[in-house]
N, C-alpha and C. Protein backbone atom coordinates (compact mmCIF):
# COMPACT_ATOMS: atom_id res chain seq x y z
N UNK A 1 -33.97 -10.36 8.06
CA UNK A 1 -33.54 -9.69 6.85
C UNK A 1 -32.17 -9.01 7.05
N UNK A 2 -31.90 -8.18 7.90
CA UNK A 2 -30.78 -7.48 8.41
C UNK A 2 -29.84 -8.08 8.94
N UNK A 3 -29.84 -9.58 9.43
CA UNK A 3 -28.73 -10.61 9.77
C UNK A 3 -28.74 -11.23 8.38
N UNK A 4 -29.18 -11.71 7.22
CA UNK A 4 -28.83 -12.54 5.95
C UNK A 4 -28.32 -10.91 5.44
N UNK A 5 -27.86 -9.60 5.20
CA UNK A 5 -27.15 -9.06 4.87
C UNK A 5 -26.04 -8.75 5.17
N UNK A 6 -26.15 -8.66 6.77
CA UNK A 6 -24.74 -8.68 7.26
C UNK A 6 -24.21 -10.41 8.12
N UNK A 7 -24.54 -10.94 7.35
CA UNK A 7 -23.56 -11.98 7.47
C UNK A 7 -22.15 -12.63 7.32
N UNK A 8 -21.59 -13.25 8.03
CA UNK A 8 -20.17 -13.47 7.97
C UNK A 8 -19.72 -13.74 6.04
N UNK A 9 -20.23 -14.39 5.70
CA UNK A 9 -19.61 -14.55 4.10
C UNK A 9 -20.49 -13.05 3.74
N UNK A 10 -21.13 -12.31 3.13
CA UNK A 10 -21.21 -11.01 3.22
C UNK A 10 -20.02 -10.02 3.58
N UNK A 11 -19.69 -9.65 5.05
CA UNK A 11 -19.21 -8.91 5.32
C UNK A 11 -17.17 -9.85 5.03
N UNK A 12 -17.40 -10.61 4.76
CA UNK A 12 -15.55 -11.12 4.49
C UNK A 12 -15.66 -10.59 3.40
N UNK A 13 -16.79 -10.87 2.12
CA UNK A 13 -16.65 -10.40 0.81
C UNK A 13 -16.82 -8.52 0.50
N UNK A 14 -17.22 -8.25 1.47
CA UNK A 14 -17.14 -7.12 1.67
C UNK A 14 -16.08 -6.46 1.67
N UNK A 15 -14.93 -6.99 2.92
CA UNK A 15 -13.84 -6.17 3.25
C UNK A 15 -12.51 -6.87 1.84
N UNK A 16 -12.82 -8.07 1.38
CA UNK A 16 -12.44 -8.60 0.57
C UNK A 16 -12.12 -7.37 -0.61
N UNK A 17 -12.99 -7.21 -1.18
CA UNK A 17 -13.58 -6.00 -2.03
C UNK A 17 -12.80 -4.88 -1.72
N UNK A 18 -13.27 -3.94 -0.75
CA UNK A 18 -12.50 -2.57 0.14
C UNK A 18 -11.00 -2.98 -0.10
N UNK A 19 -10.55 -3.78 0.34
CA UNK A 19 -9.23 -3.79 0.55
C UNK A 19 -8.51 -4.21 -0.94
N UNK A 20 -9.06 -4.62 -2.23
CA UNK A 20 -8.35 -4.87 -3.33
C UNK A 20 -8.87 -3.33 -3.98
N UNK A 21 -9.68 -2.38 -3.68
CA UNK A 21 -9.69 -1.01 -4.26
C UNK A 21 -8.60 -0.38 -3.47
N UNK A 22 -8.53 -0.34 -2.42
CA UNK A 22 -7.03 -0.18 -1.48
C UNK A 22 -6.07 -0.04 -2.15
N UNK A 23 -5.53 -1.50 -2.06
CA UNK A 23 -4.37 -2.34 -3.21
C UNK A 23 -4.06 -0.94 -4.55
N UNK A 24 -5.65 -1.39 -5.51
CA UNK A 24 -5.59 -0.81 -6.73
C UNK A 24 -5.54 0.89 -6.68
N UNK A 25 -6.06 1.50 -5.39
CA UNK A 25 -5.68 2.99 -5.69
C UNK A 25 -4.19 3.23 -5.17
N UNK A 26 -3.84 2.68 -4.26
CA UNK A 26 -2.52 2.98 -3.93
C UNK A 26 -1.56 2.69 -5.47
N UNK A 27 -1.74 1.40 -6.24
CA UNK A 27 -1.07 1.61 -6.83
C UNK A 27 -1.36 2.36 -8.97
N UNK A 28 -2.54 2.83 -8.23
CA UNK A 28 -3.31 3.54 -9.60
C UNK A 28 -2.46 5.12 -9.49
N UNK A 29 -2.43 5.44 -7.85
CA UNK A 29 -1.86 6.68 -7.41
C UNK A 29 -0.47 7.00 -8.13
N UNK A 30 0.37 5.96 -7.70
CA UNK A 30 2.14 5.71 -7.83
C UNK A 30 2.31 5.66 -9.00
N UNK A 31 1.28 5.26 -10.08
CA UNK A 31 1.69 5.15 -11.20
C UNK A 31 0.97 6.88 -11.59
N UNK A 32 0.06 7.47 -11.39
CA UNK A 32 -0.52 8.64 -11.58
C UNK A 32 0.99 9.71 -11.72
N UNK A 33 1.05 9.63 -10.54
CA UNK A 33 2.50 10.29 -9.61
C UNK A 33 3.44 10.34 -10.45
N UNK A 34 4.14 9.42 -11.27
CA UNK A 34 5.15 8.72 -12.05
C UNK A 34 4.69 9.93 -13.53
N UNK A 35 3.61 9.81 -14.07
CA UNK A 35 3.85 10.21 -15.29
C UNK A 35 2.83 11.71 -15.06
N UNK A 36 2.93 12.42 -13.95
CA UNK A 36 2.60 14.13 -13.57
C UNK A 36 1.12 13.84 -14.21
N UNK A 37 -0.07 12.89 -13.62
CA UNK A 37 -1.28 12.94 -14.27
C UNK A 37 -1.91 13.33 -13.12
N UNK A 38 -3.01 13.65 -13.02
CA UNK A 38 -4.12 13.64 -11.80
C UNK A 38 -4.09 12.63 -10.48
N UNK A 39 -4.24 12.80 -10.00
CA UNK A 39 -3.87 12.04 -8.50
C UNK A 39 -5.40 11.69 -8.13
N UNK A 40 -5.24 10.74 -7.45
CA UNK A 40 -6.17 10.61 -6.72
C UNK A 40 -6.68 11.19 -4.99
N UNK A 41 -6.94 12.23 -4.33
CA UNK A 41 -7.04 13.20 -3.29
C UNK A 41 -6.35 11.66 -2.19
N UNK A 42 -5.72 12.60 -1.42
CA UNK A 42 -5.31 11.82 -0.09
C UNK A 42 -6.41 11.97 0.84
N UNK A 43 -7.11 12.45 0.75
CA UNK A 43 -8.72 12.05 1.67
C UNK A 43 -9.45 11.01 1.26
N UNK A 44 -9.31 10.71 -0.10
CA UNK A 44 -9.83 9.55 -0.61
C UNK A 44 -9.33 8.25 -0.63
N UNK A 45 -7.96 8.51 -0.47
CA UNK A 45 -7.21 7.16 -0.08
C UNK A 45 -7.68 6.98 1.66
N UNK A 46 -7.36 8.11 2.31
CA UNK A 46 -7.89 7.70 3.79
C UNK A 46 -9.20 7.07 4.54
N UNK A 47 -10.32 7.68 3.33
CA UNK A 47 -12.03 7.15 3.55
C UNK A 47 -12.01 5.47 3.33
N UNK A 48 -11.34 4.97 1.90
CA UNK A 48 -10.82 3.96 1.76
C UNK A 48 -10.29 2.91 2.94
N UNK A 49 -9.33 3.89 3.13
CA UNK A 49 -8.77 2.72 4.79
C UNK A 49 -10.21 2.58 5.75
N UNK A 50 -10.48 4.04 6.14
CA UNK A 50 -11.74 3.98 6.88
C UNK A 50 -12.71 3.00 6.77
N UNK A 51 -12.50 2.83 5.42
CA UNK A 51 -14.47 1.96 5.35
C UNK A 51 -13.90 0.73 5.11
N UNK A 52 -12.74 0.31 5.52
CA UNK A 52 -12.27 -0.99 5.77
C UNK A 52 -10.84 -2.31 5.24
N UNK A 53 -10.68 -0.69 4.38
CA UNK A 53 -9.27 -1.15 3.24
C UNK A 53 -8.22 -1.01 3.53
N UNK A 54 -7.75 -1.28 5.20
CA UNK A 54 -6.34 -0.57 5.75
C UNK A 54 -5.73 -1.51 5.43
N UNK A 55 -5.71 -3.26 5.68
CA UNK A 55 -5.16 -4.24 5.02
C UNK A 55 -4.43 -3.26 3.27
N UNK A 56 -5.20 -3.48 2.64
CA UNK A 56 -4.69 -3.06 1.30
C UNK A 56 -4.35 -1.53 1.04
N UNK A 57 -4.79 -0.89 1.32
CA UNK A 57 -4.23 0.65 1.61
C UNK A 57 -2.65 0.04 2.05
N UNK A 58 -2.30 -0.17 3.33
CA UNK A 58 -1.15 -0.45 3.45
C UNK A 58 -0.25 -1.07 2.77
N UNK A 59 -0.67 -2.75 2.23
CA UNK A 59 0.04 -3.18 1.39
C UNK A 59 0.33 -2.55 -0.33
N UNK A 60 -0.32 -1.93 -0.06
CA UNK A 60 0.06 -1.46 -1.10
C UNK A 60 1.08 0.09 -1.01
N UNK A 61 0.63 0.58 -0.16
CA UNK A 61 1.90 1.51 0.18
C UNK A 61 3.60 1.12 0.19
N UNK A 62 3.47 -0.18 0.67
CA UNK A 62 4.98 -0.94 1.05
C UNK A 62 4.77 -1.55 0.22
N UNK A 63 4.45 -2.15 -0.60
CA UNK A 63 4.59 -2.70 -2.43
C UNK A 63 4.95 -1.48 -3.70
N UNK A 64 4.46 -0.83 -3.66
CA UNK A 64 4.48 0.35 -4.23
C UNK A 64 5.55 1.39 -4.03
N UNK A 65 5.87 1.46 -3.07
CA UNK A 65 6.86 2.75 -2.25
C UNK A 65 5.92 4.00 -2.41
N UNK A 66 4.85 4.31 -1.89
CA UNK A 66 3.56 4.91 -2.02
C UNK A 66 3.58 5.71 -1.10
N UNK A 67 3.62 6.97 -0.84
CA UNK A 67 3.47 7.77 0.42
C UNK A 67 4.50 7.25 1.60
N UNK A 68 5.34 6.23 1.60
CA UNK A 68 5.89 5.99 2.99
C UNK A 68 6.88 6.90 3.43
N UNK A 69 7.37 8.08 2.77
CA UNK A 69 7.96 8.92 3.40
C UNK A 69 7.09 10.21 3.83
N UNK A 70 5.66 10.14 3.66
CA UNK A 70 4.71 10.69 4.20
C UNK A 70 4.51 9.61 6.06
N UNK A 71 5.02 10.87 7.45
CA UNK A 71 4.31 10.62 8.36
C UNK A 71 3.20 10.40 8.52
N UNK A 72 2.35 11.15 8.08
CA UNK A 72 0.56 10.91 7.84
C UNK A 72 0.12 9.84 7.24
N UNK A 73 0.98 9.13 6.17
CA UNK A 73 0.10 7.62 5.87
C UNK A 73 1.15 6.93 6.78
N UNK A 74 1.97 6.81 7.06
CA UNK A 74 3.03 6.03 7.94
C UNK A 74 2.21 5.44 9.11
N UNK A 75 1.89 6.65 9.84
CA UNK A 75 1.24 6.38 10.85
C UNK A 75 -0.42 5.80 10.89
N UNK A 76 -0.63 6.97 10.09
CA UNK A 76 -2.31 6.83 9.99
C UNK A 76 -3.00 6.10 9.36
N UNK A 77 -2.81 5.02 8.37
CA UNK A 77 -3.23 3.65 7.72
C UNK A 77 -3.04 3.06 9.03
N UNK A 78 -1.84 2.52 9.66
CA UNK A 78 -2.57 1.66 10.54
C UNK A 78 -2.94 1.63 11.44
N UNK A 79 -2.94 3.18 12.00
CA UNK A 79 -4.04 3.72 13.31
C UNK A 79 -5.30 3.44 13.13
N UNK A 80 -5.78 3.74 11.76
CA UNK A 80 -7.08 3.29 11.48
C UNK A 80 -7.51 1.78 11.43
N UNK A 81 -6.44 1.09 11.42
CA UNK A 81 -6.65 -0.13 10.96
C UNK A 81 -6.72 -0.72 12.19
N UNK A 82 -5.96 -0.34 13.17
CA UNK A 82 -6.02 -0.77 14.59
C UNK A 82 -7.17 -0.37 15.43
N UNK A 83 -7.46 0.90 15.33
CA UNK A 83 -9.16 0.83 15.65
C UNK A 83 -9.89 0.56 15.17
N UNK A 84 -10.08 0.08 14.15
CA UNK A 84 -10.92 -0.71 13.40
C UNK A 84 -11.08 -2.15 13.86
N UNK A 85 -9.81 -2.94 14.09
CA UNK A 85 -9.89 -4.38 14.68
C UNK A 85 -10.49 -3.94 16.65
N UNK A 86 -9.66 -2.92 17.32
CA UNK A 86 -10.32 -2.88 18.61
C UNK A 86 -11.77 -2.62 18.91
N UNK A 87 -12.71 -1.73 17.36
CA UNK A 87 -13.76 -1.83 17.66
C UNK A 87 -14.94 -3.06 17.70
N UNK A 88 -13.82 -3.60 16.52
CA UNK A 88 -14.58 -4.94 16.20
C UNK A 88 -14.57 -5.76 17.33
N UNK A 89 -13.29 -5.64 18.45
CA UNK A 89 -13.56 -6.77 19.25
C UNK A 89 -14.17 -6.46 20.09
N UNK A 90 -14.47 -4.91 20.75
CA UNK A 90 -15.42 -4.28 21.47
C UNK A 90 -16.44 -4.72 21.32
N UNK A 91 -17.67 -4.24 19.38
CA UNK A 91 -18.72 -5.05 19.91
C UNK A 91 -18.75 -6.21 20.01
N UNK A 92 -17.73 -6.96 19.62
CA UNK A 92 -18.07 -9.16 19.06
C UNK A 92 -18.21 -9.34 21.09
N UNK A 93 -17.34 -8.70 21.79
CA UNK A 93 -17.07 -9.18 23.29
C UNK A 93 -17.73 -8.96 24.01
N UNK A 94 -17.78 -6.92 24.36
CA UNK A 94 -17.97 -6.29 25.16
C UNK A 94 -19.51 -5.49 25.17
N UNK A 95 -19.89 -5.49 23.72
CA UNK A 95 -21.34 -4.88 23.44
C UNK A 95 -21.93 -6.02 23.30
């Protein structure tokens, strides 16, 4: 039961998913930003990367011009994104 949920087509459509809400808040934000409306919290863009949307979190930062003169997403989108791929290869290898 717990391998037919997390299965490879599962979890691609998964991060598939994560990463086009990514995309769409980064650039839901920039346009927020633009006309002085409500923002969306920068903890919430970061949980986002976290739970697997650093692909699109990012691209959309550098599509957008989105936070990139913020050090904190500069750096930290793809810190997360990079431990995210080293954990993955940790367990696929090493666990």
């Amino acid at each position: 039961m717990v391998e037919e949920i997390f299965s490879l087509k599962n979890i691609l459509i998964y991060l598939l998913i994560i990463n086009l809400i990514g995309f769409y808040a980064m650039w839901s934000d920039k346009r927020r930003a633009k006309k002085g409306k409500w923002r969306i919290p920068e903890q919430t863009l970061f949980l986002i990367t976290a739970l697997g949307g650093g692909i699109g979190t990012i691209a959309g930062m550098y599509t957008f011009r989105h936070k990139t003169k913020k050090l904190r997403f500069v750096i930290g989108f793809p810190a997360i994104l990079i431990l995210e791929i080293i954990l993955v290869i940790f367990l696929k290898f090493v666990y």
